[in-house]
C-alpha atoms as a PDB file:
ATOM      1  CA  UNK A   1       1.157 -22.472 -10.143  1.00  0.00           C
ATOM      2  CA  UNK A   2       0.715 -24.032  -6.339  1.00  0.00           C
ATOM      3  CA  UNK A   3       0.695 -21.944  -3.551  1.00  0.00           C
ATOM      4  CA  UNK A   4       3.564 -22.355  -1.235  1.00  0.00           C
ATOM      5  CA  UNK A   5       1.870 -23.407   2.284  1.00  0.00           C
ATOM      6  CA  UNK A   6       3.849 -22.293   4.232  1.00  0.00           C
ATOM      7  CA  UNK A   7       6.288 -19.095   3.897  1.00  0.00           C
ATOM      8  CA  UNK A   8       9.144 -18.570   6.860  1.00  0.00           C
ATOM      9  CA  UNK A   9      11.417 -15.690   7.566  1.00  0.00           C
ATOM     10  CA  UNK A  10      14.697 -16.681   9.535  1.00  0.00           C
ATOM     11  CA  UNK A  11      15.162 -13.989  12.466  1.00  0.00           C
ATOM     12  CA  UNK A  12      18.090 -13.888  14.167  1.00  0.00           C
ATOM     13  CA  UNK A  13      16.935 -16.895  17.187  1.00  0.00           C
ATOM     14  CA  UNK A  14      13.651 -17.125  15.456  1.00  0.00           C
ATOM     15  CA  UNK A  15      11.077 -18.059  12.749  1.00  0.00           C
ATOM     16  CA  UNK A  16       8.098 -16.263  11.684  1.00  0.00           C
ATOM     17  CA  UNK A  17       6.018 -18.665   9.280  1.00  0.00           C
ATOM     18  CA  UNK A  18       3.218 -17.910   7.196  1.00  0.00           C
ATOM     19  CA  UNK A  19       0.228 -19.308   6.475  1.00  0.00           C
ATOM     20  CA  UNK A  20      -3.209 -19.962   5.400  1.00  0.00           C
ATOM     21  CA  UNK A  21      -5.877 -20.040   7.984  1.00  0.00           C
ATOM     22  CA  UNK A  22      -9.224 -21.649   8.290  1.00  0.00           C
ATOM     23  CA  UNK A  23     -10.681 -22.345  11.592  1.00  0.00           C
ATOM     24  CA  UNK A  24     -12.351 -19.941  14.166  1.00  0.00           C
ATOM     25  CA  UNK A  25      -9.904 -20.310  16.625  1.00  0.00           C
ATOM     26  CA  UNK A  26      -7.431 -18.685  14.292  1.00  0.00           C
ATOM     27  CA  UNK A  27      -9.690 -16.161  13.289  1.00  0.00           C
ATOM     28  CA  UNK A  28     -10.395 -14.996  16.887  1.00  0.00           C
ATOM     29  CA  UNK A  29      -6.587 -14.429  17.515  1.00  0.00           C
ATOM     30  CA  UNK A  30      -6.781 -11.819  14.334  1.00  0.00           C
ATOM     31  CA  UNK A  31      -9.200  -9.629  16.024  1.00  0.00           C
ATOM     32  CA  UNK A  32      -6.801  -8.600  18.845  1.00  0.00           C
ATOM     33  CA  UNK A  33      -4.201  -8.786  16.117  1.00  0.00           C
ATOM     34  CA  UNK A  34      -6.040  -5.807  14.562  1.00  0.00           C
ATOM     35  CA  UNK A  35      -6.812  -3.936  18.030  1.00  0.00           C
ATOM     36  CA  UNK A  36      -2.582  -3.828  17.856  1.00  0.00           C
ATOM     37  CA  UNK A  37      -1.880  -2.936  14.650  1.00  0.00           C
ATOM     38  CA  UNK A  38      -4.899  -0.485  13.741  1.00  0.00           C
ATOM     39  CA  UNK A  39      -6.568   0.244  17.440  1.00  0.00           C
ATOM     40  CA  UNK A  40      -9.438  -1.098  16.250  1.00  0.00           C
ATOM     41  CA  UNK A  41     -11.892  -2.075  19.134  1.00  0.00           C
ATOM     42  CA  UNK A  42      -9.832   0.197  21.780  1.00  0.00           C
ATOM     43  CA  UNK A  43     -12.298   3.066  23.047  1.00  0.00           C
ATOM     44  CA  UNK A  44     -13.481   5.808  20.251  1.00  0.00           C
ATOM     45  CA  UNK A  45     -12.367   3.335  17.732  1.00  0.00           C
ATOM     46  CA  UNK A  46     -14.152   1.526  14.901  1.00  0.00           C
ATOM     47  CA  UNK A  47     -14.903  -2.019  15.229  1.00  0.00           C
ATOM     48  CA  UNK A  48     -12.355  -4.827  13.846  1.00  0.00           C
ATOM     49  CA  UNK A  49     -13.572  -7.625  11.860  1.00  0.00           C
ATOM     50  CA  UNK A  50     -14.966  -9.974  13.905  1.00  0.00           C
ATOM     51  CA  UNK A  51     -13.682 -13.555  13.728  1.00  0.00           C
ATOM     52  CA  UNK A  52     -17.037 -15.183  12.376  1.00  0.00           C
ATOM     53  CA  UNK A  53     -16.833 -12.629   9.418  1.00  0.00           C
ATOM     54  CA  UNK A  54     -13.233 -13.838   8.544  1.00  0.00           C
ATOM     55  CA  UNK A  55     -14.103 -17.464   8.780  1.00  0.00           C
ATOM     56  CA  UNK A  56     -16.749 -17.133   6.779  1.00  0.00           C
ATOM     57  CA  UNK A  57     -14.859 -15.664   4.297  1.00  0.00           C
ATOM     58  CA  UNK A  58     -12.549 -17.752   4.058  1.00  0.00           C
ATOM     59  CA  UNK A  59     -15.205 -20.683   4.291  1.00  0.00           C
ATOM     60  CA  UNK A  60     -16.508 -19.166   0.517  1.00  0.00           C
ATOM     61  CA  UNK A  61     -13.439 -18.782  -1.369  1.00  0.00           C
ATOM     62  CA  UNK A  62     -11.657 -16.037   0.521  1.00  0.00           C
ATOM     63  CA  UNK A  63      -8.282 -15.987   1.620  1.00  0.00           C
ATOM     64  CA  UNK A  64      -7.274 -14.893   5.278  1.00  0.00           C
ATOM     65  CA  UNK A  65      -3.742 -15.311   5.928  1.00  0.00           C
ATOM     66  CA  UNK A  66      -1.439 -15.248   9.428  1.00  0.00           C
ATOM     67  CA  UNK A  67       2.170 -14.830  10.550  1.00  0.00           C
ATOM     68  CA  UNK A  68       3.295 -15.890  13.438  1.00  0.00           C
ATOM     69  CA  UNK A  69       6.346 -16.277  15.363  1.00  0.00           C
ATOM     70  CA  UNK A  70       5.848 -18.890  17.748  1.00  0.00           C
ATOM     71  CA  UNK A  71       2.683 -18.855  18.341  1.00  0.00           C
ATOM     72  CA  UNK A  72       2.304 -15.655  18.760  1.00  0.00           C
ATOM     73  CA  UNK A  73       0.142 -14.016  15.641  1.00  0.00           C
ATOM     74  CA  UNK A  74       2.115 -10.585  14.354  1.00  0.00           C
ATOM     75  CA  UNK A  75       0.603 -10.408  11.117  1.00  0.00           C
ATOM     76  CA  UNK A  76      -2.615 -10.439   9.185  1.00  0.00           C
ATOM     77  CA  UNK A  77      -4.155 -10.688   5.318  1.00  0.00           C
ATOM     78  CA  UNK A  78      -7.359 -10.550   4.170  1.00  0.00           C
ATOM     79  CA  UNK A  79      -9.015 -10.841   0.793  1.00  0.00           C
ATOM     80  CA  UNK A  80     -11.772 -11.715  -1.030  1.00  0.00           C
ATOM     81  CA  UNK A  81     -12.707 -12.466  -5.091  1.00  0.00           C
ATOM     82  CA  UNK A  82     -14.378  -9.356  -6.707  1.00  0.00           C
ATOM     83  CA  UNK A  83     -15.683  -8.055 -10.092  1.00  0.00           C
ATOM     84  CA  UNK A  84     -14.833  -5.399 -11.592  1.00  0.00           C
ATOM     85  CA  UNK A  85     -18.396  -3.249 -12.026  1.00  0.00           C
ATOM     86  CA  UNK A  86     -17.089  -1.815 -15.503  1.00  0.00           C
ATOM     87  CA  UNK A  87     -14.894  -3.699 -17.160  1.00  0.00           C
ATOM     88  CA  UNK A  88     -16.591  -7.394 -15.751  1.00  0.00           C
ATOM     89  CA  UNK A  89     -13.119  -8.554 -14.816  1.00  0.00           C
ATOM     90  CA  UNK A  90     -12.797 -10.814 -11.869  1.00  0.00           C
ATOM     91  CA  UNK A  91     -10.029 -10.056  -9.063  1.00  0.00           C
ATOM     92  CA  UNK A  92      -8.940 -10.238  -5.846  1.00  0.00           C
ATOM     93  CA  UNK A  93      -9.781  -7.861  -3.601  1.00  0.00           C
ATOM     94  CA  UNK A  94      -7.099  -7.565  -0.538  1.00  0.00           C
ATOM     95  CA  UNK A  95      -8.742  -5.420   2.067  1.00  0.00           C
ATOM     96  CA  UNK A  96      -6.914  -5.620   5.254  1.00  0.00           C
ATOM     97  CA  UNK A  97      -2.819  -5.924   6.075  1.00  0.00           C
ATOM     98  CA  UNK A  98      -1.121  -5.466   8.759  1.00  0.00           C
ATOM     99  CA  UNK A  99       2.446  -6.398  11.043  1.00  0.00           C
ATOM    100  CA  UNK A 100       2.207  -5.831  14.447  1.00  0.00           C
ATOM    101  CA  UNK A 101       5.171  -2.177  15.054  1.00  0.00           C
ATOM    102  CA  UNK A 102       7.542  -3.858  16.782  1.00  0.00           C
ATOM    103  CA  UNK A 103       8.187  -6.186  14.000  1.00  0.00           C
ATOM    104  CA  UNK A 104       7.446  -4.264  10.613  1.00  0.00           C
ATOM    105  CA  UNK A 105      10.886  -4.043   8.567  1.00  0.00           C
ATOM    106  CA  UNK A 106      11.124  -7.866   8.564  1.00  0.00           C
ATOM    107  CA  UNK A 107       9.729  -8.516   5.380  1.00  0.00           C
ATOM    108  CA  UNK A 108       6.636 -10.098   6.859  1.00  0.00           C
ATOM    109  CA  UNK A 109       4.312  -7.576   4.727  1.00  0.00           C
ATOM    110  CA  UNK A 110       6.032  -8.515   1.681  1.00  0.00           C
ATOM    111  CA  UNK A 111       5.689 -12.647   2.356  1.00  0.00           C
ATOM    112  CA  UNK A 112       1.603 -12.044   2.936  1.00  0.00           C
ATOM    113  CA  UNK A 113       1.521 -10.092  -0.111  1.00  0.00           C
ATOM    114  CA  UNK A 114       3.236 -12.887  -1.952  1.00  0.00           C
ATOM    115  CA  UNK A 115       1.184 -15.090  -0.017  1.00  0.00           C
ATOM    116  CA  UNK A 116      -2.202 -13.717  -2.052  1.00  0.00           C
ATOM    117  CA  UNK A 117      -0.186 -13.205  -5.091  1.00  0.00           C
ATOM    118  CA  UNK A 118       0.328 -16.976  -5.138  1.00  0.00           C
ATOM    119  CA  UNK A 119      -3.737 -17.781  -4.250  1.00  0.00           C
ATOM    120  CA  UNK A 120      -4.738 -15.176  -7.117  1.00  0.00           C
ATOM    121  CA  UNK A 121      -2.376 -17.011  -9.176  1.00  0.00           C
ATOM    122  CA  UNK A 122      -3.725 -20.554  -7.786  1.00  0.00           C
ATOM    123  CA  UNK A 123      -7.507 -19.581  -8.422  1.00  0.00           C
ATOM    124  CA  UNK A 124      -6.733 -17.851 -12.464  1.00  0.00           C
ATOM    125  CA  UNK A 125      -6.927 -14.316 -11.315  1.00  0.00           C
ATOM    126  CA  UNK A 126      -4.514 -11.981 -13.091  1.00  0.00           C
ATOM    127  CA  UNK A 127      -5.334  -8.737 -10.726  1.00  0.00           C
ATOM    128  CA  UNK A 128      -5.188  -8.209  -7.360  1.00  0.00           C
ATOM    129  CA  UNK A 129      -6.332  -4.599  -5.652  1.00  0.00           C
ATOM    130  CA  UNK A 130      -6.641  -3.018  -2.784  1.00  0.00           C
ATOM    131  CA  UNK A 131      -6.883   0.527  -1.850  1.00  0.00           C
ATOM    132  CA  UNK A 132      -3.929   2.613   0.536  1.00  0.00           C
ATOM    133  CA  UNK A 133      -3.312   5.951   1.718  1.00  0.00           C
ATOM    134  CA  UNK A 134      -0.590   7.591  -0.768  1.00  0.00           C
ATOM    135  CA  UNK A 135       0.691   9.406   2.076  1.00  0.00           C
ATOM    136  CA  UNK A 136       2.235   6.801   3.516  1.00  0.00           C
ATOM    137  CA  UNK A 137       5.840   5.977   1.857  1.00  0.00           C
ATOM    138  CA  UNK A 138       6.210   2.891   3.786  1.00  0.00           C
ATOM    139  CA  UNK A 139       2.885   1.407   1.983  1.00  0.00           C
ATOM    140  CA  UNK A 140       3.844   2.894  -1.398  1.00  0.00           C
ATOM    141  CA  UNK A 141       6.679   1.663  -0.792  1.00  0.00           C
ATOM    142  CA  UNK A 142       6.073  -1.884  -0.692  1.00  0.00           C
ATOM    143  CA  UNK A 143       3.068  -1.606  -2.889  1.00  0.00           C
ATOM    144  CA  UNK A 144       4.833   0.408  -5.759  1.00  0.00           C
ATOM    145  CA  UNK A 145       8.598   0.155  -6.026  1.00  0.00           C
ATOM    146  CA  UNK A 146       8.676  -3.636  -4.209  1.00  0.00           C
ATOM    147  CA  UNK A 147       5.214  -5.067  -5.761  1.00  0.00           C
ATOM    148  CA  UNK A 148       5.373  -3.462  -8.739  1.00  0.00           C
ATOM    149  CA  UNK A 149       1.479  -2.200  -8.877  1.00  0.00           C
ATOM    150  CA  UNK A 150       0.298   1.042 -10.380  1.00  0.00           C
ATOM    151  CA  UNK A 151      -2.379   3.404  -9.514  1.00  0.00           C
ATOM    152  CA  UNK A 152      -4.728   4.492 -11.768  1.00  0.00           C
ATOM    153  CA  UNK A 153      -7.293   6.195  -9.079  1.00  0.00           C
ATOM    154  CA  UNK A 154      -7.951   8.549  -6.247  1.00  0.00           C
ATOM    155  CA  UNK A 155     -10.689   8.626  -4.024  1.00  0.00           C
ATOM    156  CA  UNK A 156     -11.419  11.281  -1.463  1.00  0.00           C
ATOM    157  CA  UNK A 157     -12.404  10.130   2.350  1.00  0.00           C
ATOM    158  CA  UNK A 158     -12.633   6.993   1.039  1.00  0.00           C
ATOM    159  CA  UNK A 159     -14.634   4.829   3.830  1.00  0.00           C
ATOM    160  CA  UNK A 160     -15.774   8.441   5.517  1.00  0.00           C
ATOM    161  CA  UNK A 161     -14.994   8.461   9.022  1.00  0.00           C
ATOM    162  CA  UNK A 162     -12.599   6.303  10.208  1.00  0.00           C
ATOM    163  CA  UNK A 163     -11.932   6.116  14.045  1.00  0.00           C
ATOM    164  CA  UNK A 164      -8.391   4.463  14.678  1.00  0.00           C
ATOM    165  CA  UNK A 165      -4.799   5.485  15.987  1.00  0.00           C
ATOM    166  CA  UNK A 166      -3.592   5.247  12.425  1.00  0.00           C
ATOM    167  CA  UNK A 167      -5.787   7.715  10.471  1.00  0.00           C
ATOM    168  CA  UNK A 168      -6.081  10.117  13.644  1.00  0.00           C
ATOM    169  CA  UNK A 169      -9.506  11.837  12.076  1.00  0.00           C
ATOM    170  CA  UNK A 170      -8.173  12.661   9.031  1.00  0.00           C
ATOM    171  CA  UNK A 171      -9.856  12.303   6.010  1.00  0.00           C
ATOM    172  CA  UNK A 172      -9.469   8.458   4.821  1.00  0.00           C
ATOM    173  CA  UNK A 173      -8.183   9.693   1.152  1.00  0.00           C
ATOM    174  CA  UNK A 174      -7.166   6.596  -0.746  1.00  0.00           C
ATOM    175  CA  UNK A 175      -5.466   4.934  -4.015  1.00  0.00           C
ATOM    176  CA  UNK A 176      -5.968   1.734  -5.723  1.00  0.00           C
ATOM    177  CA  UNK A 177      -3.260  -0.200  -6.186  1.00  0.00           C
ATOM    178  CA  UNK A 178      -3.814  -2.185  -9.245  1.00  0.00           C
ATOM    179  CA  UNK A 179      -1.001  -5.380  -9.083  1.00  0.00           C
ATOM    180  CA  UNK A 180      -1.359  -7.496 -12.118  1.00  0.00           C
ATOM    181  CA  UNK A 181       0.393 -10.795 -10.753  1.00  0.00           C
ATOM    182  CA  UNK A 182       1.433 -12.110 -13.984  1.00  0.00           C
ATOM    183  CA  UNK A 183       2.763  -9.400 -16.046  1.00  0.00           C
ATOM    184  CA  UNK A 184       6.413  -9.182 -17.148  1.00  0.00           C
ATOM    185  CA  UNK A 185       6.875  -6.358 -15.137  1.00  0.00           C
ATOM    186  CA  UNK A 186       5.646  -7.964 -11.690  1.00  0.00           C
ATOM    187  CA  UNK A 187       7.704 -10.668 -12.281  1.00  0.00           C
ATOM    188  CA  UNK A 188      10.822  -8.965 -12.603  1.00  0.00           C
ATOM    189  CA  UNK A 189      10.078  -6.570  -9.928  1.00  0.00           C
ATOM    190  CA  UNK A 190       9.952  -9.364  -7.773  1.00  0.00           C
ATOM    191  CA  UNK A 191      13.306 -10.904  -8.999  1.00  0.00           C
ATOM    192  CA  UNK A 192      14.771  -7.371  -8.983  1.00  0.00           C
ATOM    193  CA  UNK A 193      13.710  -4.433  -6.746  1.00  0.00           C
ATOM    194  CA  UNK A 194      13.812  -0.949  -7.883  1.00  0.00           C
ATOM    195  CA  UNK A 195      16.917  -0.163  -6.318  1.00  0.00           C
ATOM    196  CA  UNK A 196      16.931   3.179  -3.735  1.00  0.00           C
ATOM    197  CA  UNK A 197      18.471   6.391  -5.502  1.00  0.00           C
ATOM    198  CA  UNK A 198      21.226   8.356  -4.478  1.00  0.00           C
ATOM    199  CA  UNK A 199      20.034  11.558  -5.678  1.00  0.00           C
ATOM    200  CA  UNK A 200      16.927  12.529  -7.978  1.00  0.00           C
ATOM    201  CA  UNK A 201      17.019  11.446 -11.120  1.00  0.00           C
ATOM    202  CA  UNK A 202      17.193  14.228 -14.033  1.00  0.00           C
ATOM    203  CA  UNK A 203      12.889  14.848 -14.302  1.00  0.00           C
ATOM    204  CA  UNK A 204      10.326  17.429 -13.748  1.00  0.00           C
ATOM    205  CA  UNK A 205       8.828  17.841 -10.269  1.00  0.00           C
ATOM    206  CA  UNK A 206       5.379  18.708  -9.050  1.00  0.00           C
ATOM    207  CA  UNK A 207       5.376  18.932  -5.519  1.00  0.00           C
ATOM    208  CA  UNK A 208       3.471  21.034  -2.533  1.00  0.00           C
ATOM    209  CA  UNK A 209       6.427  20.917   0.126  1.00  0.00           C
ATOM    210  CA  UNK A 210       8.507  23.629   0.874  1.00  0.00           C
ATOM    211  CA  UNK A 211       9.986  26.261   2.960  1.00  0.00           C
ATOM    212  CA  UNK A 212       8.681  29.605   4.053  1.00  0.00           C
ATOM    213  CA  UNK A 213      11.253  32.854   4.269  1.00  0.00           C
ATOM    214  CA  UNK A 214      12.331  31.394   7.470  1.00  0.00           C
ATOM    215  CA  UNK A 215      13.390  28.254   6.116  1.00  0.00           C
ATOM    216  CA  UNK A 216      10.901  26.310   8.185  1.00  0.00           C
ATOM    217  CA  UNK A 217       8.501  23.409   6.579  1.00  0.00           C
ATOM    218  CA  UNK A 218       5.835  24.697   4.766  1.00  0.00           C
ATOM    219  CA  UNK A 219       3.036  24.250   1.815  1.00  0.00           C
ATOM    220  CA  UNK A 220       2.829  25.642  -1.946  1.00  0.00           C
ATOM    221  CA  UNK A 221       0.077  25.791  -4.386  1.00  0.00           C
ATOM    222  CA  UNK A 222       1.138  22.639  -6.326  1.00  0.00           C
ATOM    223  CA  UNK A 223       1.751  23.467 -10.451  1.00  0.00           C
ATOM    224  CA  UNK A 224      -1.127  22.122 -12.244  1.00  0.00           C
ATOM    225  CA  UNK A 225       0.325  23.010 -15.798  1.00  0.00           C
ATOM    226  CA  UNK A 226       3.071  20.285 -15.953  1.00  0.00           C
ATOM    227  CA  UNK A 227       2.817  18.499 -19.588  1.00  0.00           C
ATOM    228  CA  UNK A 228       6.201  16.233 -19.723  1.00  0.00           C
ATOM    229  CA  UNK A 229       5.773  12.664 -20.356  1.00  0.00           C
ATOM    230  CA  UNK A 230       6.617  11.948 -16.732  1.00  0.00           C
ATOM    231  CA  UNK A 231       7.395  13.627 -13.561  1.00  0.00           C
ATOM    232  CA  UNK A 232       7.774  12.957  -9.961  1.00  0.00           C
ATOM    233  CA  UNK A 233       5.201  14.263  -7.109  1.00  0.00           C
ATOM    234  CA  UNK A 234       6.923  14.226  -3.784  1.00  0.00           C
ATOM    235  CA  UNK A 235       5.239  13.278  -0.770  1.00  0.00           C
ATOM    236  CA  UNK A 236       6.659  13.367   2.917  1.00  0.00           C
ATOM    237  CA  UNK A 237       9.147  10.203   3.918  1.00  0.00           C
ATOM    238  CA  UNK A 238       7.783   9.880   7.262  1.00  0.00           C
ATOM    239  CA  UNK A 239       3.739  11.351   7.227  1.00  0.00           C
ATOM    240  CA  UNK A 240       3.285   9.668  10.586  1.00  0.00           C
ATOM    241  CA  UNK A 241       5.785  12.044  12.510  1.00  0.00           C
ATOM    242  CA  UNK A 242       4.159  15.122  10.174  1.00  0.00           C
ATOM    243  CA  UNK A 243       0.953  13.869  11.437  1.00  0.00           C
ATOM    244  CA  UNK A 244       1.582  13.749  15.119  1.00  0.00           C
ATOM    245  CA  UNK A 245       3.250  17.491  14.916  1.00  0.00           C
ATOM    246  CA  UNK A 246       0.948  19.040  13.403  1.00  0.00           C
ATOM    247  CA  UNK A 247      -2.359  17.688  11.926  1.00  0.00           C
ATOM    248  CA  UNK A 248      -3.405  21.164  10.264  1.00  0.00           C
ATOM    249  CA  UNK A 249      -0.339  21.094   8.344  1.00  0.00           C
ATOM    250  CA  UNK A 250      -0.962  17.501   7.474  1.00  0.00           C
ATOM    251  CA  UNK A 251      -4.738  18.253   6.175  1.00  0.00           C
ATOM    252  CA  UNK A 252      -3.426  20.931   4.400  1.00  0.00           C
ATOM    253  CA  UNK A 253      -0.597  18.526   2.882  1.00  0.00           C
ATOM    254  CA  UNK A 254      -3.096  16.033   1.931  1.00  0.00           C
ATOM    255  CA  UNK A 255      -5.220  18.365   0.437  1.00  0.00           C
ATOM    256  CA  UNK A 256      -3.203  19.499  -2.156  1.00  0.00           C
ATOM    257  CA  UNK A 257      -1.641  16.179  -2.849  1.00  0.00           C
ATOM    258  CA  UNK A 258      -5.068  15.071  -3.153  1.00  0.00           C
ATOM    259  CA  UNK A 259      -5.470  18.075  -6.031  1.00  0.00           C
ATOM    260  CA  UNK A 260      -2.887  16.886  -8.242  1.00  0.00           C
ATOM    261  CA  UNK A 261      -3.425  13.231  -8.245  1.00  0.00           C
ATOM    262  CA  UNK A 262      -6.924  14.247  -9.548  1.00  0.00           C
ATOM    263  CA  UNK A 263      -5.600  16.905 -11.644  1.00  0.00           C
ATOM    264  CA  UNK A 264      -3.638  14.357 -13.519  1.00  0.00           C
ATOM    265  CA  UNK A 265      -4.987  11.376 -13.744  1.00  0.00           C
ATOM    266  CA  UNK A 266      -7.895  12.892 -15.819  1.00  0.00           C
ATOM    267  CA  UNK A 267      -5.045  14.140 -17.928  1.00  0.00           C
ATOM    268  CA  UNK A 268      -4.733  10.466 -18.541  1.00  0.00           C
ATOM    269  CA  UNK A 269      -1.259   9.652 -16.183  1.00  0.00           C
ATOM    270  CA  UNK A 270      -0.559   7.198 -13.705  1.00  0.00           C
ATOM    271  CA  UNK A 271       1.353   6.813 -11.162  1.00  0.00           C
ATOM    272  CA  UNK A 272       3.864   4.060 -12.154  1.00  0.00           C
ATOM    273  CA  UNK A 273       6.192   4.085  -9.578  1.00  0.00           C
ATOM    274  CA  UNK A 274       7.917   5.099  -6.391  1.00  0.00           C
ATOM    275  CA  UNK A 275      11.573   6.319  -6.098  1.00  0.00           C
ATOM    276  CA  UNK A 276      13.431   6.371  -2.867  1.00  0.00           C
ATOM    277  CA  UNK A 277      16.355   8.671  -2.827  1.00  0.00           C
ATOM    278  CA  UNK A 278      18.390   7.500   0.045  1.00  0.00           C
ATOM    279  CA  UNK A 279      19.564  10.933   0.938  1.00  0.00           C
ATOM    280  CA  UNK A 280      20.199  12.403   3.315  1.00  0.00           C
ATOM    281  CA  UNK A 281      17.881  13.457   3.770  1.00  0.00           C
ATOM    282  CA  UNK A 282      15.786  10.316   2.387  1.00  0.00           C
ATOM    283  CA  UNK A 283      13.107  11.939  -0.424  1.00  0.00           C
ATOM    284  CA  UNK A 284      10.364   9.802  -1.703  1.00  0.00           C
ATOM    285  CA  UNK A 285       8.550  10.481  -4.637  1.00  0.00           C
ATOM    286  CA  UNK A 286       5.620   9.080  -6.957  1.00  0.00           C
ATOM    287  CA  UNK A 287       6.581   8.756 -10.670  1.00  0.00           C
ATOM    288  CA  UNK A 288       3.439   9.736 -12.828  1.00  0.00           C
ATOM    289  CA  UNK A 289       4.034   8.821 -16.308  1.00  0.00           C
ATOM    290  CA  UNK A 290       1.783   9.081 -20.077  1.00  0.00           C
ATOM    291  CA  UNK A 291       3.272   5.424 -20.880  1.00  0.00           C
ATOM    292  CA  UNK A 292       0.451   3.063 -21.799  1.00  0.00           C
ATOM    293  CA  UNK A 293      -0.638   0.607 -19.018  1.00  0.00           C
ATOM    294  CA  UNK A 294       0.373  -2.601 -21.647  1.00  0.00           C
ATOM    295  CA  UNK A 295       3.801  -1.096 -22.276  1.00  0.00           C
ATOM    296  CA  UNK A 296       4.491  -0.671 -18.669  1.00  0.00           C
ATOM    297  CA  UNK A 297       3.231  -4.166 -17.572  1.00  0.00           C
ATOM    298  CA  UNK A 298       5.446  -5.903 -20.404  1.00  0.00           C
ATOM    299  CA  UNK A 299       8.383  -3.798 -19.272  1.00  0.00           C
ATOM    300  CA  UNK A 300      11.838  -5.589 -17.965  1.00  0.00           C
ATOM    301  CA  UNK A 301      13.573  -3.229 -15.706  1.00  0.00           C
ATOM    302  CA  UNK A 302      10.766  -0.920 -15.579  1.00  0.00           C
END
């Protein structure tokens, strides 16, 4: 399969293209790209990648990828080949992507995405992974219910302290995304997105959110005794807004998330997909299922 070289979305009096990059020049206008997005470089912030890293990945069989309307650069992609260390199987390994706020909900993150789908494709790698906060409903989002990866992991505080505007000091608990580019079930995904929900569907639920005697937001002990085939762990629509309230409550909601992800995934589930109920209010839940990873990635319709 060739790559396509160059990927546009048609705005309303505008074009954003996408495309692979290769010089330093490029590469320099992704580090401020990153100080936008992530607040990397900005004062009591980690350093972003610097633009002689990023070429030189590239330069060895990496892939960096930009979007840019005009010429103005609002969105970023970076990955590199890895291996597997138990299984021996080569992949690629996306580690950084990002659209500048103000124009997220474009379908730009979706077009780089594709973008490194096409160069796994191009360079015989089946896999592509990368690792994401499962807080966030926009990434799982995208990654889950629009890509069509699973997650068969969880790692606590991930990369340890993290200083940016987007993790805020809290612990940098992560999934991997496992997206295997050539499977039935990518395929169609891509063709045919999991369509949003109008209500729940008809399954079990093992979830942490709730409401105190007052009706206000609040926490429960999630139920770690759940033994159906498949049921649905809710996590919060909009984390970011939970986040800036109230970052106790957010720790606390992480926490126990963070509890039944490993609770269950040594049971042997995964989490196969994400369901948006459109609400209101909108609801957004993970799907962990017993269904063999083989069955789900030959799946139509999944």
């Amino acid at each position: 399969m060739n790559p396509e070289p160059d990927r546009r979305i048609q705005l309303s009096s505008s074009e954003v293209r996408l495309r692979t990059l290769d010089t330093i020049g490029e590469m320099s206008q992704l580090v401020h790209l990153q100080r936008e997005i992530w607040g990397y470089g900005q004062p009591n912030t980690d350093f972003p990648y610097p633009a002689r890293a990023l070429f030189a990945l590239a330069e060895s069989g990496g892939h960096v990828g930009g979007a840019f309307l005009d010429d103005l650069p609002v969105g970023l992609s970076v990955a590199w080949r890895g291996v597997d260390p138990v299984s021996q199987m080569p992949y690629l390994h996306s580690q950084l992507l990002g659209v500048r706020k103000e124009h997220r909900h474009l379908g730009i993150g979706f077009q780089l995405k594709l973008d490194q789908r096409d160069f796994a494709l191009e360079a015989n790698l089946d896999l592509v992974k990368w690792v994401f906060d499962p807080m966030r409903s926009t990434n799982a989002n995208l990654n889950v219910r629009k890509l069509g990866a699973v997650i068969p992991a969880y790692h606590p505080d991930y990369y340890g302290s993290l200083q940016s505007h987007f993790s805020r000091g809290l612990a940098t608990d992560r999934v991997w995304a496992h997206w295997y580019v050539s499977s039935s079930r990518v395929r169609e995904r891509l063709l045919h997105p999991l369509p949003l929900l109008e209500r729940e569907p008809p399954l079990a639920q093992v979830t942490v959110w709730g409401k105190d005697d007052e009706g206000r937001k609040a926490l429960v002990d999630p139920d770690l005794d759940c033994s159906q085939p498949e049921f649905l762990v809710e996590v919060p629509d909009d984390f970011e807004a939970i986040l800036q309230e109230d970052l106790s409550l957010a720790a606390d909601g992480q926490a126990k998330i963070r509890k039944i992800f490993h609770h269950y995934f040594n049971q042997g589930y995964l989490a196969a997909d994400f369901l948006v109920v459109s609400g209101p209010p909108r609801r957004t839940f993970y799907l962990f299922t017993k269904t063999p990873l083989k069955q789900i990635l030959k799946s139509i319709g999944n």
